[in-house]
PDB file of N, CA and C in Angstrom:
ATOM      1  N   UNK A   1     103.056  78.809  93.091  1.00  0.00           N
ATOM      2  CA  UNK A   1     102.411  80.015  92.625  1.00  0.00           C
ATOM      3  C   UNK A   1     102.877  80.329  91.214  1.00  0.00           C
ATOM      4  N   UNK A   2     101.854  79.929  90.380  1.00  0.00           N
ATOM      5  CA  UNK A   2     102.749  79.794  88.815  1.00  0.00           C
ATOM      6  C   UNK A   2     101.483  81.063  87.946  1.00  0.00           C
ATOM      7  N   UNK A   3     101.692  81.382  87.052  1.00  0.00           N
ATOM      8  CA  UNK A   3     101.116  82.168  86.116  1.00  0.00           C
ATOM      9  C   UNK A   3     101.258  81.862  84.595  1.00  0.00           C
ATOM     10  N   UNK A   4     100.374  82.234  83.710  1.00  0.00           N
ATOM     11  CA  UNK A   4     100.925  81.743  82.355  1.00  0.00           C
ATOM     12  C   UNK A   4     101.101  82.990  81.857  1.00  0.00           C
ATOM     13  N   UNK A   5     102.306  82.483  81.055  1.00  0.00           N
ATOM     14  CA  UNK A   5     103.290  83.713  80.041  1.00  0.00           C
ATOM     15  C   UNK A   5     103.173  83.377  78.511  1.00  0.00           C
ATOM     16  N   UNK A   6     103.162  83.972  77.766  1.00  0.00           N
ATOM     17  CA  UNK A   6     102.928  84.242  76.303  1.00  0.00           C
ATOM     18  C   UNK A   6     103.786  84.849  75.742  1.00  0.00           C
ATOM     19  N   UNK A   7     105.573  84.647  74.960  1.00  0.00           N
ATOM     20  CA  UNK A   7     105.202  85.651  74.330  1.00  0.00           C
ATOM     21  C   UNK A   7     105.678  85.197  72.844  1.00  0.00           C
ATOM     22  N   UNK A   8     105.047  86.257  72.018  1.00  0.00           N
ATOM     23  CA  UNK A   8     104.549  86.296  70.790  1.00  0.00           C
ATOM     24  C   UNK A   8     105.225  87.402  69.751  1.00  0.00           C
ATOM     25  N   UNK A   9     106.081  86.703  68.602  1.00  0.00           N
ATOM     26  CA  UNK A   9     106.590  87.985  67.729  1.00  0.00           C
ATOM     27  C   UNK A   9     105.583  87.737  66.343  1.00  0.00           C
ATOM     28  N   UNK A  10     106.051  88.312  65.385  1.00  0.00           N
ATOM     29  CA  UNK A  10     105.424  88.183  64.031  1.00  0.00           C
ATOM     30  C   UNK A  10     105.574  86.853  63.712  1.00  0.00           C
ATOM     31  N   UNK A  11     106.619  86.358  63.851  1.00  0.00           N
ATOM     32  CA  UNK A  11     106.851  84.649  63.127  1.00  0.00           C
ATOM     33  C   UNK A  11     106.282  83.531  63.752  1.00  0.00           C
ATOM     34  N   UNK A  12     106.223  84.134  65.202  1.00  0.00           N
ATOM     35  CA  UNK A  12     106.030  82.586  65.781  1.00  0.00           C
ATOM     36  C   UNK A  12     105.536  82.830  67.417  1.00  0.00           C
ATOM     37  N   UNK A  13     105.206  81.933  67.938  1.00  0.00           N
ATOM     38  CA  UNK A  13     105.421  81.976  69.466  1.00  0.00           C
ATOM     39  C   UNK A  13     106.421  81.681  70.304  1.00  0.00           C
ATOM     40  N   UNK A  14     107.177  82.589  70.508  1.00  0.00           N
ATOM     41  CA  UNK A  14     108.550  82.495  71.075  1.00  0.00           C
ATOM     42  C   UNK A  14     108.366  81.667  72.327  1.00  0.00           C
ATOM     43  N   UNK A  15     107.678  81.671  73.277  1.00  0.00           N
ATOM     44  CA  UNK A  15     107.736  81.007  74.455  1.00  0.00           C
ATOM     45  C   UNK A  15     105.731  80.816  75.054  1.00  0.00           C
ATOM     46  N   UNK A  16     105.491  79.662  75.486  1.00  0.00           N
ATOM     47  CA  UNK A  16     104.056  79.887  76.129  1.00  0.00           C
ATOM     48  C   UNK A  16     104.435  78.615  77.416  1.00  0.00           C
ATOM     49  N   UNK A  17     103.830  78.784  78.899  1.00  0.00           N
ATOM     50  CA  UNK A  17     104.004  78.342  79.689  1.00  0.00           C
ATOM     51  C   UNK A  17     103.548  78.658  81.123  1.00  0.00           C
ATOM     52  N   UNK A  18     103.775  78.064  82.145  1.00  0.00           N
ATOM     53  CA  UNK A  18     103.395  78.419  83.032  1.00  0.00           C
ATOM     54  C   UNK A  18     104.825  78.547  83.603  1.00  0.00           C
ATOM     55  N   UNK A  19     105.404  80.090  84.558  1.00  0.00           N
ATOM     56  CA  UNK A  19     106.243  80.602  85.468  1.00  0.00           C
ATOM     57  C   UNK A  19     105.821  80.774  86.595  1.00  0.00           C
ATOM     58  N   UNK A  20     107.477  81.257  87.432  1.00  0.00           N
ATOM     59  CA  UNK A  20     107.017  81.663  88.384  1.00  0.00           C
ATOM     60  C   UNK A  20     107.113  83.098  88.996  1.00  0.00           C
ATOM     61  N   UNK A  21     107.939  83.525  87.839  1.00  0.00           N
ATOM     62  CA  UNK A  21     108.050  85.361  87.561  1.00  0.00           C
ATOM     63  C   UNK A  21     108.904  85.587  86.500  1.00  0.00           C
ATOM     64  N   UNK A  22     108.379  86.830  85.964  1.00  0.00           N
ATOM     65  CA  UNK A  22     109.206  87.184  85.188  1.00  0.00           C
ATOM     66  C   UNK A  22     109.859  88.754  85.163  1.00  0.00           C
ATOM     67  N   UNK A  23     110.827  88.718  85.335  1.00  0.00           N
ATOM     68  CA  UNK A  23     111.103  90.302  85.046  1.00  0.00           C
ATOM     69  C   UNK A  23     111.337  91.147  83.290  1.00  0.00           C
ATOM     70  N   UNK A  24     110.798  92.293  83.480  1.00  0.00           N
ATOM     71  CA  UNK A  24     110.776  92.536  82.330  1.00  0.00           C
ATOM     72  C   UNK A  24     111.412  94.101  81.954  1.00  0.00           C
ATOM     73  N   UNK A  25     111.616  94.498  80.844  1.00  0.00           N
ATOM     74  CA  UNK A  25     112.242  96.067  80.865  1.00  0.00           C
ATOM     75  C   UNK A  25     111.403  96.787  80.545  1.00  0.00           C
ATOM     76  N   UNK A  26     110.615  97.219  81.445  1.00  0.00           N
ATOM     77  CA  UNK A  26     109.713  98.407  81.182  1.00  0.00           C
ATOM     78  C   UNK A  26     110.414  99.925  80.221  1.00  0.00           C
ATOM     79  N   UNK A  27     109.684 100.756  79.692  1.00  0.00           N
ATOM     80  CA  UNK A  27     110.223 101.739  79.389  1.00  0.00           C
ATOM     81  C   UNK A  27     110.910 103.183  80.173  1.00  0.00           C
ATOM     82  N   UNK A  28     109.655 102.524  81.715  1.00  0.00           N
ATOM     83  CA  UNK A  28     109.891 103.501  82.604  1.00  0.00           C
ATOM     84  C   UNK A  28     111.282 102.314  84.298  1.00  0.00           C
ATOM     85  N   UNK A  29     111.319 101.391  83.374  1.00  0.00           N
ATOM     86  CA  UNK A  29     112.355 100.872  84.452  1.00  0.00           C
ATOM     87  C   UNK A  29     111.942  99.387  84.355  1.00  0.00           C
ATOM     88  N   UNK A  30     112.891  98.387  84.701  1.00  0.00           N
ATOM     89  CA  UNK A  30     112.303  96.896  84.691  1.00  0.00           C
ATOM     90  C   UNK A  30     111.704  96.179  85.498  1.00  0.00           C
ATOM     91  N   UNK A  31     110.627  95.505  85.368  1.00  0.00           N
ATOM     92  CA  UNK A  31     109.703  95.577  86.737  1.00  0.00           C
ATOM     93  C   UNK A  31     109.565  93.837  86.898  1.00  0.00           C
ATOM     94  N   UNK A  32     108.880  93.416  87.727  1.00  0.00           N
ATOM     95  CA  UNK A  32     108.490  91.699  88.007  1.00  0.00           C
ATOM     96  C   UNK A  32     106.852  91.566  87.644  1.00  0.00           C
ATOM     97  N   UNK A  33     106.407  90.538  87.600  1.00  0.00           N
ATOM     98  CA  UNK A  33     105.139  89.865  87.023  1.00  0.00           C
ATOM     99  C   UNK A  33     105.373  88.555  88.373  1.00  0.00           C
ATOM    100  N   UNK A  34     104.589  88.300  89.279  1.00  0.00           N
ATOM    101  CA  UNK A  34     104.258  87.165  89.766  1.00  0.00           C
ATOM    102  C   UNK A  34     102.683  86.825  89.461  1.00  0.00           C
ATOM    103  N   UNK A  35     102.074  85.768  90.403  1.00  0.00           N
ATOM    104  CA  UNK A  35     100.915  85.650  89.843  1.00  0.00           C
ATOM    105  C   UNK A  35      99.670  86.690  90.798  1.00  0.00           C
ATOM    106  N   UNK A  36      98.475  86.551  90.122  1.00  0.00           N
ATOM    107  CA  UNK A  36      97.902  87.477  91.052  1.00  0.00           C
ATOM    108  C   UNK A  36      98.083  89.201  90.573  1.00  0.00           C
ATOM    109  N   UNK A  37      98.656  89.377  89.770  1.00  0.00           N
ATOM    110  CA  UNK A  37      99.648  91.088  89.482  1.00  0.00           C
ATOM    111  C   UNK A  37      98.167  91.795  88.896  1.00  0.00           C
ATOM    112  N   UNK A  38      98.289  92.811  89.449  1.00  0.00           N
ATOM    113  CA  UNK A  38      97.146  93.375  89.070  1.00  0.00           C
ATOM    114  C   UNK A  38      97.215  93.859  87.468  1.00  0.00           C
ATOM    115  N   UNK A  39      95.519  93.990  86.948  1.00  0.00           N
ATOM    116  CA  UNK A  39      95.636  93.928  85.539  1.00  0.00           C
ATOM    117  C   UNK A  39      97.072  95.511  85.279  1.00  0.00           C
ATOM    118  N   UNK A  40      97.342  95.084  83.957  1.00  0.00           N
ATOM    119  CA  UNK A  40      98.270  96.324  83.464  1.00  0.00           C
ATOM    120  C   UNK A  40      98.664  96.304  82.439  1.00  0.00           C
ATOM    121  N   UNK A  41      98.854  97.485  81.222  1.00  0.00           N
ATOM    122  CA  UNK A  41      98.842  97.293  80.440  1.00  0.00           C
ATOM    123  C   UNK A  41     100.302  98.518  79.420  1.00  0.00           C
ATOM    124  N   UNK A  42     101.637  97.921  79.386  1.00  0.00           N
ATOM    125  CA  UNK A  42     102.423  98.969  79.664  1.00  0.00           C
ATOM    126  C   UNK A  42     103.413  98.754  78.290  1.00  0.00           C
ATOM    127  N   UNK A  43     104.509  99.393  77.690  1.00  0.00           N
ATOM    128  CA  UNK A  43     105.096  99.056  77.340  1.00  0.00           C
ATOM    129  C   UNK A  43     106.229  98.960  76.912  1.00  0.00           C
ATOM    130  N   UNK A  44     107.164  97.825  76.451  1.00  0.00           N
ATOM    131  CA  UNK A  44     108.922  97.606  76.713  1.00  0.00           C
ATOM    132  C   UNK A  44     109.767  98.178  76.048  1.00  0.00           C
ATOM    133  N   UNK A  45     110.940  98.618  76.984  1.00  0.00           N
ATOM    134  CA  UNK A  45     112.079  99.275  75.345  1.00  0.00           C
ATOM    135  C   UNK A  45     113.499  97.649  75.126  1.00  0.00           C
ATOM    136  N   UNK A  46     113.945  97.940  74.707  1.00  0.00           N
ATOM    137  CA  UNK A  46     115.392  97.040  74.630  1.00  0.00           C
ATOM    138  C   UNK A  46     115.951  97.030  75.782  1.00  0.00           C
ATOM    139  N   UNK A  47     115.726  95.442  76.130  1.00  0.00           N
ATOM    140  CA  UNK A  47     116.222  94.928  77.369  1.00  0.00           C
ATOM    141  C   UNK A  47     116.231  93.245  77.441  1.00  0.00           C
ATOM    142  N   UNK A  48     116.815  92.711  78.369  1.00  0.00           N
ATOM    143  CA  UNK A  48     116.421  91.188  78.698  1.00  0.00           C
ATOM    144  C   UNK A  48     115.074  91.059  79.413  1.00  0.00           C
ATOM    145  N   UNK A  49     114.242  90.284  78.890  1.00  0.00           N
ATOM    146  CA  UNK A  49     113.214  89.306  80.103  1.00  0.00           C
ATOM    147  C   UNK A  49     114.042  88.491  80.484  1.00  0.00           C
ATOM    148  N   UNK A  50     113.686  88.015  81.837  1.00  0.00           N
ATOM    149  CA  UNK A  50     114.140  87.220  82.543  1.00  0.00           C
ATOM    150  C   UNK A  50     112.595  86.192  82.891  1.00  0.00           C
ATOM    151  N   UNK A  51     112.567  85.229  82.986  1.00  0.00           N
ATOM    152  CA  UNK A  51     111.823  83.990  83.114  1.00  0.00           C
ATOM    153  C   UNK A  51     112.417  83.178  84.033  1.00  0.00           C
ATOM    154  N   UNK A  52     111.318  82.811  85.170  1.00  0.00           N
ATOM    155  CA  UNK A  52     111.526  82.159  86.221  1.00  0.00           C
ATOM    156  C   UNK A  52     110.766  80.798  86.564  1.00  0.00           C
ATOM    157  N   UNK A  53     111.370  79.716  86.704  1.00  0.00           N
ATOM    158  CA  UNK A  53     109.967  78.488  87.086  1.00  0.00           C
ATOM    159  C   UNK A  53     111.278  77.593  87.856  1.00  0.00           C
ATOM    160  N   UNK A  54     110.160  77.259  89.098  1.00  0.00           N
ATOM    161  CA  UNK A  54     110.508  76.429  90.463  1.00  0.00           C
ATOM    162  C   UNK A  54     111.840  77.253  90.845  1.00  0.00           C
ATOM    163  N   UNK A  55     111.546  78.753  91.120  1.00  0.00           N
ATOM    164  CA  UNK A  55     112.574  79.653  91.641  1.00  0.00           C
ATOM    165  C   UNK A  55     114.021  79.637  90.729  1.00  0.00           C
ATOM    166  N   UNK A  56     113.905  79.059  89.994  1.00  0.00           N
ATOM    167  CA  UNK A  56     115.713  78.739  89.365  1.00  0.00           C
ATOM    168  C   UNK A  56     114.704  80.044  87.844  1.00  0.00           C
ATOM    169  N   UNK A  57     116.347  81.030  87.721  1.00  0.00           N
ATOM    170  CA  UNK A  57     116.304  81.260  86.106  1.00  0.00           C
ATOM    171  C   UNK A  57     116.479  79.867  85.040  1.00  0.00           C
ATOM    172  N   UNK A  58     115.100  80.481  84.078  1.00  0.00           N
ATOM    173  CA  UNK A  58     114.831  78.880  83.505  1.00  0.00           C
ATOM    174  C   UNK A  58     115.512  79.948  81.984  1.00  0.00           C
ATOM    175  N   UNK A  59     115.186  80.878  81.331  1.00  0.00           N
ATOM    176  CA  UNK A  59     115.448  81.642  80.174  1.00  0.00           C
ATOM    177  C   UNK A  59     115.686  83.008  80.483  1.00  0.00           C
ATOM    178  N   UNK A  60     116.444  83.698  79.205  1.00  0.00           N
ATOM    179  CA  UNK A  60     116.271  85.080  79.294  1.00  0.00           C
ATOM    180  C   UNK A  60     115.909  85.320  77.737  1.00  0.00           C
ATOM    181  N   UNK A  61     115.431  86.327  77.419  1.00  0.00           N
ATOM    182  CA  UNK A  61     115.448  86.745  76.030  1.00  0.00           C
ATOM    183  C   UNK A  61     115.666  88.276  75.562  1.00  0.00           C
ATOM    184  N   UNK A  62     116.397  88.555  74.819  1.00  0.00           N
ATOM    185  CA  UNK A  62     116.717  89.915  74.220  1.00  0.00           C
ATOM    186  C   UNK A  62     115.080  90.309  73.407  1.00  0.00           C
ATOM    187  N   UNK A  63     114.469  91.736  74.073  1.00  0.00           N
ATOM    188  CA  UNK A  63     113.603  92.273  73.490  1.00  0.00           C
ATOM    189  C   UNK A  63     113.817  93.495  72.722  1.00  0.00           C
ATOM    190  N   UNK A  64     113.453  93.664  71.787  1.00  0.00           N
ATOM    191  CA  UNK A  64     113.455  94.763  70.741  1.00  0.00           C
ATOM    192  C   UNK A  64     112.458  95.346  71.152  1.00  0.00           C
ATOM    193  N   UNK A  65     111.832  96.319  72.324  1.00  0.00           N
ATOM    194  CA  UNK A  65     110.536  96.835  72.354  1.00  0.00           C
ATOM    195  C   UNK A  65     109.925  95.951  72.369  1.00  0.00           C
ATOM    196  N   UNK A  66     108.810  96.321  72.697  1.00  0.00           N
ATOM    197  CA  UNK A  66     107.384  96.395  72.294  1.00  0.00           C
ATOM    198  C   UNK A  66     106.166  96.242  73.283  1.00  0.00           C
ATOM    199  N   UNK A  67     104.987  95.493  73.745  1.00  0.00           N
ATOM    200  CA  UNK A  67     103.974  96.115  74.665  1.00  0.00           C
ATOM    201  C   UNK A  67     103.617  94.564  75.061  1.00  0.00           C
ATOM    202  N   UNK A  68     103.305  94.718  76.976  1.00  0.00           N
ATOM    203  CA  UNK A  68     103.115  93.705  77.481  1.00  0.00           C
ATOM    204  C   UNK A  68     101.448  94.056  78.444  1.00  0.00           C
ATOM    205  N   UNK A  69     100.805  92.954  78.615  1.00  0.00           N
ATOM    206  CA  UNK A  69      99.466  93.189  78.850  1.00  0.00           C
ATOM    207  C   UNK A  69      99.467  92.068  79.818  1.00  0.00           C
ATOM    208  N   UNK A  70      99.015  92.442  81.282  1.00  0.00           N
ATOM    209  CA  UNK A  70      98.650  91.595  81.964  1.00  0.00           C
ATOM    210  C   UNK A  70      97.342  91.272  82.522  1.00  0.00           C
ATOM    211  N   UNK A  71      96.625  90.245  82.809  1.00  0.00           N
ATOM    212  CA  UNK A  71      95.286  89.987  82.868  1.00  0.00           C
ATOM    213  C   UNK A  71      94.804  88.858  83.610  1.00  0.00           C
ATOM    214  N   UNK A  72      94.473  88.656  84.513  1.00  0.00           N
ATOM    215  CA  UNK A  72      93.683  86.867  85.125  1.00  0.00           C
ATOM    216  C   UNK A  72      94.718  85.895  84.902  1.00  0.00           C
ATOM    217  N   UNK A  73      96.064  86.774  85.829  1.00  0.00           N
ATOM    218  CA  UNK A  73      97.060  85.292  85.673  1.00  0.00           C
ATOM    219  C   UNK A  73      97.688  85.107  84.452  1.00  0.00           C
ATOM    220  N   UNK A  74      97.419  85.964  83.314  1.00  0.00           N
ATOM    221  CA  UNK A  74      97.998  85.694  81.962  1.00  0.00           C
ATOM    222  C   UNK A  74      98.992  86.806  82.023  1.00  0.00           C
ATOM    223  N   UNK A  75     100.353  87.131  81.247  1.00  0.00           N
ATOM    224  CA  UNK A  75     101.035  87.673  80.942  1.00  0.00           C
ATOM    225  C   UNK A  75     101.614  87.911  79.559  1.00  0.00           C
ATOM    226  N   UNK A  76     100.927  88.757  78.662  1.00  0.00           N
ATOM    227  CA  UNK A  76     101.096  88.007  77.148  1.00  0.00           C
ATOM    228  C   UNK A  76     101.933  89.287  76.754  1.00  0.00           C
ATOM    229  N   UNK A  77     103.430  89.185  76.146  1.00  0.00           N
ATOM    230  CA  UNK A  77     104.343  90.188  75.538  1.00  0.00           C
ATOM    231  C   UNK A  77     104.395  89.716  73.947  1.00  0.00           C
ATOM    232  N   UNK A  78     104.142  91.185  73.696  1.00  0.00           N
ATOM    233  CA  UNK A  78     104.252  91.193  71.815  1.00  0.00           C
ATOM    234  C   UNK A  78     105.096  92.118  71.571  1.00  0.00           C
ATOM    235  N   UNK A  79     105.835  91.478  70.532  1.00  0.00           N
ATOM    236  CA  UNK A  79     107.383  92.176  69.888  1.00  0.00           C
ATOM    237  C   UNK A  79     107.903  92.107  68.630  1.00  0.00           C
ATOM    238  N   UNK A  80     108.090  92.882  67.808  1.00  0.00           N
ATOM    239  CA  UNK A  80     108.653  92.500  66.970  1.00  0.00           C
ATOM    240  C   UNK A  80     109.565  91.876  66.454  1.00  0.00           C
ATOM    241  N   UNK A  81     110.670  92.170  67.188  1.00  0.00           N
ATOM    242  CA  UNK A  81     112.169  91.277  67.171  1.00  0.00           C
ATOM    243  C   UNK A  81     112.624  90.736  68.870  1.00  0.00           C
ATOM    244  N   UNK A  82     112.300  89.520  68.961  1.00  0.00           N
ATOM    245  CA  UNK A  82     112.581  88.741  69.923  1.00  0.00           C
ATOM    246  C   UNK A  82     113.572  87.986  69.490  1.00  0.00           C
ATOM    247  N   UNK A  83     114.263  87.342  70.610  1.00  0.00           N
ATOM    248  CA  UNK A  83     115.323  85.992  70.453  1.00  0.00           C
ATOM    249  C   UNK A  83     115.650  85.765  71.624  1.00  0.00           C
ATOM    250  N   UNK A  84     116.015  83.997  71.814  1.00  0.00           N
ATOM    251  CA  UNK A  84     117.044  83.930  72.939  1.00  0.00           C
ATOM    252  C   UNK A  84     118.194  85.090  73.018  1.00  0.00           C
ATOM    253  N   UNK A  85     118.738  85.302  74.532  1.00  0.00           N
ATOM    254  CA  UNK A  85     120.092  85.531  74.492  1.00  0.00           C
ATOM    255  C   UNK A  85     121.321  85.440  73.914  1.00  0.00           C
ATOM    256  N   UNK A  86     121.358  83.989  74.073  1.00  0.00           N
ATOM    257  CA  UNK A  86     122.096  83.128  73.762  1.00  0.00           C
ATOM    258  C   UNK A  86     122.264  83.079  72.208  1.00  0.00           C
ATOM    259  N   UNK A  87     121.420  83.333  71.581  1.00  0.00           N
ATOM    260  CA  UNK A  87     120.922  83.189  69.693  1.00  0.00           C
ATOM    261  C   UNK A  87     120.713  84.545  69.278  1.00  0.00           C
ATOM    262  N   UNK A  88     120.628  85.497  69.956  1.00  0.00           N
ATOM    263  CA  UNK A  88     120.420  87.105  69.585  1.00  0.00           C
ATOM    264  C   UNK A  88     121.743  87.469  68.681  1.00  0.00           C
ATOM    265  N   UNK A  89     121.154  87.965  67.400  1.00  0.00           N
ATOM    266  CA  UNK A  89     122.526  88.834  66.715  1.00  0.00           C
ATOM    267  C   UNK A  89     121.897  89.947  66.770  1.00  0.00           C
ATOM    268  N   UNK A  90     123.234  90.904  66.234  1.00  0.00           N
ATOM    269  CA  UNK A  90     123.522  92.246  66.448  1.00  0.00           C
ATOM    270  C   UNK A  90     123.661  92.193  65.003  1.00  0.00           C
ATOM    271  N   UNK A  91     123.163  93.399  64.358  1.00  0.00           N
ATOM    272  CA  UNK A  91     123.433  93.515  62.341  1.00  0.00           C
ATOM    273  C   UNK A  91     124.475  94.365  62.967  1.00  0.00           C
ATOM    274  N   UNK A  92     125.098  93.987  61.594  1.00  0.00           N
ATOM    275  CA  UNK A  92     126.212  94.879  61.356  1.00  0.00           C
ATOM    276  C   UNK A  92     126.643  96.163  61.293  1.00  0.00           C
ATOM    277  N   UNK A  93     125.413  96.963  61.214  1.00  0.00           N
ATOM    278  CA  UNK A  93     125.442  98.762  61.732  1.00  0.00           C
ATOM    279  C   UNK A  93     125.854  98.516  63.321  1.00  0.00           C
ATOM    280  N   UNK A  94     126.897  98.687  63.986  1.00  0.00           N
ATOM    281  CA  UNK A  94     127.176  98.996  65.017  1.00  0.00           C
ATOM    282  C   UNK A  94     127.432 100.023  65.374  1.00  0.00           C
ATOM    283  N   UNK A  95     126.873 101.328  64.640  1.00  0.00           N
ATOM    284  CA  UNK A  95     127.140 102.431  65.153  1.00  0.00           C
ATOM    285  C   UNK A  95     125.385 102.880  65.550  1.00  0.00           C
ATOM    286  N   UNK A  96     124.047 101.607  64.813  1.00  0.00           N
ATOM    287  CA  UNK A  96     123.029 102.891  65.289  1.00  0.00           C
ATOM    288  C   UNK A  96     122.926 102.532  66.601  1.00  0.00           C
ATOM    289  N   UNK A  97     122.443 103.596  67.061  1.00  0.00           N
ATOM    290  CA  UNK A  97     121.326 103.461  68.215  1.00  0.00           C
ATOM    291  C   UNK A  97     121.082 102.352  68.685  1.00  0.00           C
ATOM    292  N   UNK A  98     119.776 101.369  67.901  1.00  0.00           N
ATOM    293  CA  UNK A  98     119.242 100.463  68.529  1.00  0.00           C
ATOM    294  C   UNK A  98     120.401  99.057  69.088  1.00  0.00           C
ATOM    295  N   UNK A  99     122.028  99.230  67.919  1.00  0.00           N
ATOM    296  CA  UNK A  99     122.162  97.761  68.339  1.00  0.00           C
ATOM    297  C   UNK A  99     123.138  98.302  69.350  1.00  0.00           C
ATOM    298  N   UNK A 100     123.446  99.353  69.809  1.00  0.00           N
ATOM    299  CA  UNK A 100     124.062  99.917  71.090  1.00  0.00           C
ATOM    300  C   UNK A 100     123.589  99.583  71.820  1.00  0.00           C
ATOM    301  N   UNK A 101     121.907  99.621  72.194  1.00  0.00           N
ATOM    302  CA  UNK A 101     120.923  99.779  73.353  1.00  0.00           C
ATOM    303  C   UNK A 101     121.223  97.458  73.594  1.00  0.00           C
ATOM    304  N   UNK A 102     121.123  97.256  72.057  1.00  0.00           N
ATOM    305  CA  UNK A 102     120.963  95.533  72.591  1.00  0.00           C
ATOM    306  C   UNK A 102     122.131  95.085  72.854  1.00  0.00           C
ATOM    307  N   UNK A 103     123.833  96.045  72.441  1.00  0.00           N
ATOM    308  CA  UNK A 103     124.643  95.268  72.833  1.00  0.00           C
ATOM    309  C   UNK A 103     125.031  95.594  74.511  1.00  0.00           C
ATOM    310  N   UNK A 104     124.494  96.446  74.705  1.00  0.00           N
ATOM    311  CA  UNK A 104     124.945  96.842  76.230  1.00  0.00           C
ATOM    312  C   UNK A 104     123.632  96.000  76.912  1.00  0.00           C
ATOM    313  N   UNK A 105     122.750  95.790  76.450  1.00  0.00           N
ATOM    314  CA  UNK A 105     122.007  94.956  77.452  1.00  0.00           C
ATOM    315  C   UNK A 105     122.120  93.683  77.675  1.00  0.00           C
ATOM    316  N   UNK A 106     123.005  93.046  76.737  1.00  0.00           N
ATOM    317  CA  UNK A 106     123.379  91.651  76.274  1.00  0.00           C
ATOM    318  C   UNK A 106     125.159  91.553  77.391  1.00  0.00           C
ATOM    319  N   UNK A 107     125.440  92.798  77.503  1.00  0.00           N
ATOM    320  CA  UNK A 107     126.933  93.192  78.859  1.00  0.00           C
ATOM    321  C   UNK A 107     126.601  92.404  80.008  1.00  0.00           C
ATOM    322  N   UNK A 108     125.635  92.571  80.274  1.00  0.00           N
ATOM    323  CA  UNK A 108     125.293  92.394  81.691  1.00  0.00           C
ATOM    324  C   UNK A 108     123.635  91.536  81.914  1.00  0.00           C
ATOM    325  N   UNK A 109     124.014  90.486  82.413  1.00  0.00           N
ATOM    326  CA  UNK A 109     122.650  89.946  82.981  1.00  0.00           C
ATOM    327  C   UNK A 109     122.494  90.017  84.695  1.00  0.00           C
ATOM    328  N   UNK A 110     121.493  91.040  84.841  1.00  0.00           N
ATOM    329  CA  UNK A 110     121.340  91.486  86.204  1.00  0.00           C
ATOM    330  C   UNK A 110     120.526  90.440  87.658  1.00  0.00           C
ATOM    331  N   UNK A 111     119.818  89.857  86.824  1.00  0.00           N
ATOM    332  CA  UNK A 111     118.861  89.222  87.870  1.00  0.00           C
ATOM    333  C   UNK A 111     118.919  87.299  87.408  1.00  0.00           C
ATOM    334  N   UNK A 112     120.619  86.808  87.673  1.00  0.00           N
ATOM    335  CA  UNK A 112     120.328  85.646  87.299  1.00  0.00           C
ATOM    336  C   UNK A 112     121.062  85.072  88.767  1.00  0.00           C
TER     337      UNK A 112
END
């Protein structure tokens, strides 16, 4: 039971494929995508996706915001500042806001 995922920043296409879920950080809480998900059209604050294929975590990626649209099996997330986990920096303002929100989400990976 696989679905195709998209996602897409300004530079490039960060990831395109077929999964087998993905969890994501909603604004109102982090939710799952399997296939079949009814259409929806919602969108993300600073958090990890999590990406799933043949049940094993295959990726995660640090999201900066932004809005995910689901449709006929497609799952397409657009963002401005995406990255692996693993490759995600933090700028050097460590006092605003936003790189608080990415370094505490980068603390803890919940669903691996």
């Amino acid at each position: 039971m696989v679905f195709t995922l998209e996602i897409v920043s300004p530079q490039k296409i960060e990831f395109s494929g077929e999964i087998d879920l993905c969890i994501l950080p909603g604004t109102e809480g982090d939710f799952g995508v399997l296939k079949n998900h009814m259409p929806f059209l919602t969108s993300l604050r600073i958090g990890i996706a999590y990406l799933y294929i043949n049940k094993k975590l295959h990726q995660t990626y640090l999201i900066n915001g932004g809005i995910v649209e689901i449709s006929n099996n497609k799952c397409t997330i657009l963002s401005e500042d995406i990255s692996l986990t693993k490759e995600a920096k933090i700028d050097k303002d460590l006092d605003s806001p936003i790189n608080k929100d990415k370094i505490k989400a980068l603390e803890n990976l919940y669903y691996t």
